[in-house]
Protein backbone atom coordinates (compact mmCIF):
# COMPACT_ATOMS: atom_id res chain seq x y z
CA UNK A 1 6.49 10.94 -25.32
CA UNK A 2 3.39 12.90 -25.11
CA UNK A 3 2.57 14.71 -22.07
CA UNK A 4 -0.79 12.91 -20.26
CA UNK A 5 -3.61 15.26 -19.76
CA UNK A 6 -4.96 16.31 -16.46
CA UNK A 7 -8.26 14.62 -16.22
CA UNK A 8 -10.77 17.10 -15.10
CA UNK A 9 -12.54 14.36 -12.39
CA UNK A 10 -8.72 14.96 -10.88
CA UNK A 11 -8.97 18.51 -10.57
CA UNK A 12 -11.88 18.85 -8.66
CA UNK A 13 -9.69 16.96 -6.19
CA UNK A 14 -7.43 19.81 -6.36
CA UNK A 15 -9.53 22.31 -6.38
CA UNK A 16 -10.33 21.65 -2.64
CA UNK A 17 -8.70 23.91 -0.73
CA UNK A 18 -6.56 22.21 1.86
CA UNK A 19 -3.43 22.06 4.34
CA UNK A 20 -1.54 20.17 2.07
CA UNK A 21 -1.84 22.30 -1.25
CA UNK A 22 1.07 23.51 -2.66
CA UNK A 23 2.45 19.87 -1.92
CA UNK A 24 -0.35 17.90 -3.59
CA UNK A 25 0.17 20.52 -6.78
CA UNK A 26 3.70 19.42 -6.67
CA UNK A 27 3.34 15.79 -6.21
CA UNK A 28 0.74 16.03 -9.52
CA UNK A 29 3.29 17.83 -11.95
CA UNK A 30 6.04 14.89 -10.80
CA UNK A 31 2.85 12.12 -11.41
CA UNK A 32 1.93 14.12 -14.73
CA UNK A 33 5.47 13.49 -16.06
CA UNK A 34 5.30 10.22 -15.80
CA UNK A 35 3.68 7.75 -18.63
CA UNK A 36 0.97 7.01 -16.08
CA UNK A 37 -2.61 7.92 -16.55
CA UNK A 38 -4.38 9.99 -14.37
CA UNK A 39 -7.57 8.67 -12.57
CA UNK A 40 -9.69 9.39 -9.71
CA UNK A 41 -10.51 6.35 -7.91
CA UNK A 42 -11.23 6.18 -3.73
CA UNK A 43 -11.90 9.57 -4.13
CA UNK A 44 -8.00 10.35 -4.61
CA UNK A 45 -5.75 10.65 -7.61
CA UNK A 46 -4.75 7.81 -8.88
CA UNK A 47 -2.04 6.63 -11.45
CA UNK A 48 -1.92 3.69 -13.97
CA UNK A 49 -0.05 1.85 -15.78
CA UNK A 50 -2.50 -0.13 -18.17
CA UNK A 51 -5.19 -0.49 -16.62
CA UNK A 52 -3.35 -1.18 -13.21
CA UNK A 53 -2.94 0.51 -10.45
CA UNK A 54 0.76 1.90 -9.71
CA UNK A 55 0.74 4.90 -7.09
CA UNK A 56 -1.85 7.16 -5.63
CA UNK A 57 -1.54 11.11 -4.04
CA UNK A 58 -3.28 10.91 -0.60
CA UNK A 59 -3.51 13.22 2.35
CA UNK A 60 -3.42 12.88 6.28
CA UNK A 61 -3.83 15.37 8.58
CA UNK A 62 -0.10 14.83 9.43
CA UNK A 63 1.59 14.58 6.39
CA UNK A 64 0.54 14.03 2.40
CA UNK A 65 1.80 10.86 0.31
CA UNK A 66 2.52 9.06 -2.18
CA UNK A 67 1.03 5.22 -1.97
CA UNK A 68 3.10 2.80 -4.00
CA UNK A 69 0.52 -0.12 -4.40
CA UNK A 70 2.92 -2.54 -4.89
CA UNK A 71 5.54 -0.80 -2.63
CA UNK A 72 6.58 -4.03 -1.31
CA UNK A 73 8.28 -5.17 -4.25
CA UNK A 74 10.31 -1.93 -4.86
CA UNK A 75 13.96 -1.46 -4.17
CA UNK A 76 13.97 1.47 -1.65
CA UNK A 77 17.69 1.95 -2.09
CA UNK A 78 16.97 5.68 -0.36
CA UNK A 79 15.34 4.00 2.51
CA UNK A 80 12.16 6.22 2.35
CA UNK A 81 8.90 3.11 1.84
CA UNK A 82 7.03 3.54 4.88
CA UNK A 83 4.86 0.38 5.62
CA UNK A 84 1.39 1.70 6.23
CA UNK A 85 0.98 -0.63 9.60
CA UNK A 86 1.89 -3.78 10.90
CA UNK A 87 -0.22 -5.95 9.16
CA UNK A 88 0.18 -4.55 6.14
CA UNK A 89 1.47 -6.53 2.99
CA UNK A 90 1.94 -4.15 -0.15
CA UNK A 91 1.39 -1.14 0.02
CA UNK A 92 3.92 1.74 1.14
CA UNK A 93 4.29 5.36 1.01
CA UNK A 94 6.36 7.70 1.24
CA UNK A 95 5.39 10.68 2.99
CA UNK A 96 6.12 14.75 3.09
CA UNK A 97 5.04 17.62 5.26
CA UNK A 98 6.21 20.31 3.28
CA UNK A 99 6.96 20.88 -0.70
CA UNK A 100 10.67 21.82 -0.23
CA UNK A 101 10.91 17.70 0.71
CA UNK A 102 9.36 16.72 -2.18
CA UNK A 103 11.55 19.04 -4.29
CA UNK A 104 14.39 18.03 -2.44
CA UNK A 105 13.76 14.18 -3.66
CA UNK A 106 12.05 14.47 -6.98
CA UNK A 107 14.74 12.70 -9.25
CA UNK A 108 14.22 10.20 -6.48
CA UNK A 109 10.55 9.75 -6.92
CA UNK A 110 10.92 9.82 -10.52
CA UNK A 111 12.98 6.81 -10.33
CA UNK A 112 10.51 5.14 -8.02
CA UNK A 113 7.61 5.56 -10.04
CA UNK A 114 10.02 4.27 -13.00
CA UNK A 115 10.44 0.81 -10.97
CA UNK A 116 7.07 0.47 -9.97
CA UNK A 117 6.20 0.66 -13.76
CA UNK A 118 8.82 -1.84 -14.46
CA UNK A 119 7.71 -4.24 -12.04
CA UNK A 120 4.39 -3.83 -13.96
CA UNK A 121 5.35 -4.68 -17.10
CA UNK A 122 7.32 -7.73 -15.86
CA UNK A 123 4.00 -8.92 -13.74
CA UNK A 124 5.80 -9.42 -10.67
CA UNK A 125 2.99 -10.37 -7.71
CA UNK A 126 3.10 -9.79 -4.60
CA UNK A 127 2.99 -13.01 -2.15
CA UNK A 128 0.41 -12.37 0.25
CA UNK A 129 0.44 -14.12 3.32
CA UNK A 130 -1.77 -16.83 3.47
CA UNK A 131 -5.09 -16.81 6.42
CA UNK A 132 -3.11 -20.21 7.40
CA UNK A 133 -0.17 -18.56 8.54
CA UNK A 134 -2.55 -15.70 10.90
CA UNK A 135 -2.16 -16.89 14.34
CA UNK A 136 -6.19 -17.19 15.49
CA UNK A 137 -6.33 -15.59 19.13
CA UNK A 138 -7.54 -18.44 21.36
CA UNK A 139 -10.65 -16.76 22.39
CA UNK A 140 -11.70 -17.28 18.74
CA UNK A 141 -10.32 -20.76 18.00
CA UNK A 142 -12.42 -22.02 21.60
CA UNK A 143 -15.88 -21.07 19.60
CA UNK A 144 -14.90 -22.44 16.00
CA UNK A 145 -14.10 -26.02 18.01
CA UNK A 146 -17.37 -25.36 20.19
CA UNK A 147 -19.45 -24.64 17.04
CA UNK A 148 -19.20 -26.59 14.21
CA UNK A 149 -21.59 -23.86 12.26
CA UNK A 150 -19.30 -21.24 13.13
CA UNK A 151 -16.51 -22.96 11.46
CA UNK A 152 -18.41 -24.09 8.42
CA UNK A 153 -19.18 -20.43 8.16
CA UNK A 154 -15.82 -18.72 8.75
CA UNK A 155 -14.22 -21.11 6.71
CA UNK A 156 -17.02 -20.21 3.77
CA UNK A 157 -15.75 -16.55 4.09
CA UNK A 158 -13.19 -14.92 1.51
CA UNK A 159 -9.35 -15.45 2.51
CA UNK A 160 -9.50 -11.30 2.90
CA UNK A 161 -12.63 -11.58 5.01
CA UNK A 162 -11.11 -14.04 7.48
CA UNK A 163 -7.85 -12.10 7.66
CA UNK A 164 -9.81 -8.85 8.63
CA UNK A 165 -11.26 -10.97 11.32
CA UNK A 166 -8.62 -12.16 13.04
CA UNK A 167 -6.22 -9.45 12.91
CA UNK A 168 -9.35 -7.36 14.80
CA UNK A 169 -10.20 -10.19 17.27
CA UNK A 170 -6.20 -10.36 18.13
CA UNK A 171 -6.09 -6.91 18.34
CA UNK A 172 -6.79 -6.14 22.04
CA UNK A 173 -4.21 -7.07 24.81
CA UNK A 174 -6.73 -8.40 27.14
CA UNK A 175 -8.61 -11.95 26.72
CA UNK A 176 -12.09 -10.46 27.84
CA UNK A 177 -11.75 -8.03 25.01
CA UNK A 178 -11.09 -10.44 22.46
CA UNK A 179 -13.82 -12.36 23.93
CA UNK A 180 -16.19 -9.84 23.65
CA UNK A 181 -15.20 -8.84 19.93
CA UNK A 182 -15.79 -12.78 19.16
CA UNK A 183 -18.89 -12.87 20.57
CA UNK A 184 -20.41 -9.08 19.09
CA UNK A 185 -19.27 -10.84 15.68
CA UNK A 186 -20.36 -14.51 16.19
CA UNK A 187 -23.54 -13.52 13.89
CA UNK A 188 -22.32 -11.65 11.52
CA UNK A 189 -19.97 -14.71 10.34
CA UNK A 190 -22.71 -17.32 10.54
CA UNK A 191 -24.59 -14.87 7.91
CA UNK A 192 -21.83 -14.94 5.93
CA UNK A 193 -20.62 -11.31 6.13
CA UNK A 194 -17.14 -9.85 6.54
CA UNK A 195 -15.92 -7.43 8.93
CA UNK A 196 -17.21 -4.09 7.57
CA UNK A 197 -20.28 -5.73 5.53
CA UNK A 198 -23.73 -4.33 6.73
């Protein structure tokens, strides 16, 4: 097999000088001897596998990791996926705060990034929980029954879109702050926009 280059978009990445280093460096050479290809996408490294996207170095001011995009789906007979948050579906890391870890583990990883390529090349999916199954907090559900546009609207929106919206208006432990967070976004869904759109 032929060694992949280092694409030079990727080292600029590197190049920054940072708390996390020597570990990034280390994390590269293990991603480098892989059959993946080497992008920069996010403004991160990122990995391929034909055109789709397997793992990707990141950095935290806590720790550095590796993001398995499809994570989910892996074995994890070491135990060491870490699920990003709560809500999250697919994606999980594992994470290091110094190189000896990394060192310590790199058969490991090699294996992991061996199954994530697998699972790849066999198309496995992951299956995403559908908007249905969100629980809407009942602050929101009050002013999709009061307004019929609101609903017409909401329901218009992208699956993605509506889940970003309802995990953020059940966010808050108290009902006036869901309230509020409804009513601040009551607009911005009737105009058809997401969360985060301007």
């Amino acid at each position: 097999m032929t060694k992949p280059k280092m694409n030079p978009q990727v080292d600029i990445y590197f190049s920054k000088a940072n708390k996390w280093q020597e570990e990034l460096e280390k994390l590269r050479m293990i991603m480098l001897d892989s059959p993946l290809t080497e992008e920069l996408k996010w403004g991160v490294p990122c990995y391929t596998f034909q055109k789709s996207n397997i793992v990707l170095i990141h950095e935290f001011k806590e720790y550095c990791a590796l993001l398995f995009f499809k994570g989910a789906l892996l074995n994890d007979a070491h135990g060491i996926l870490t699920k990003l948050g709560k809500n999250t579906q697919a994606g999980r890391q594992i994470r290091f705060t110094n190189v000896r870890e990394i060192v310590e583990i790199e058969p490991v990883l090699k294996a992991y990034i061996d199954e994530a390529i697998e699972v790849e090349k066999a198309g496995l999916k992951i299956n995403y929980k559908k908007t249905a199954e969100f629980i809407i907090p009942e602050e929101f559900q009050n002013k999709l029954d009061e307004i019929p546009a609101l609903k017409t609207a909401f329901d218009a929106l992208t699956p993605g879109r509506q889940r970003a919206y309802i995990l953020y208006f059940s966010a808050p432990k108290q009902s006036k702050t869901r309230k509020s967070r409804v009513e601040k976004y009551m607009q911005q869904i009737l105009n058809g926009k997401g969360l985060n759109d301007q």
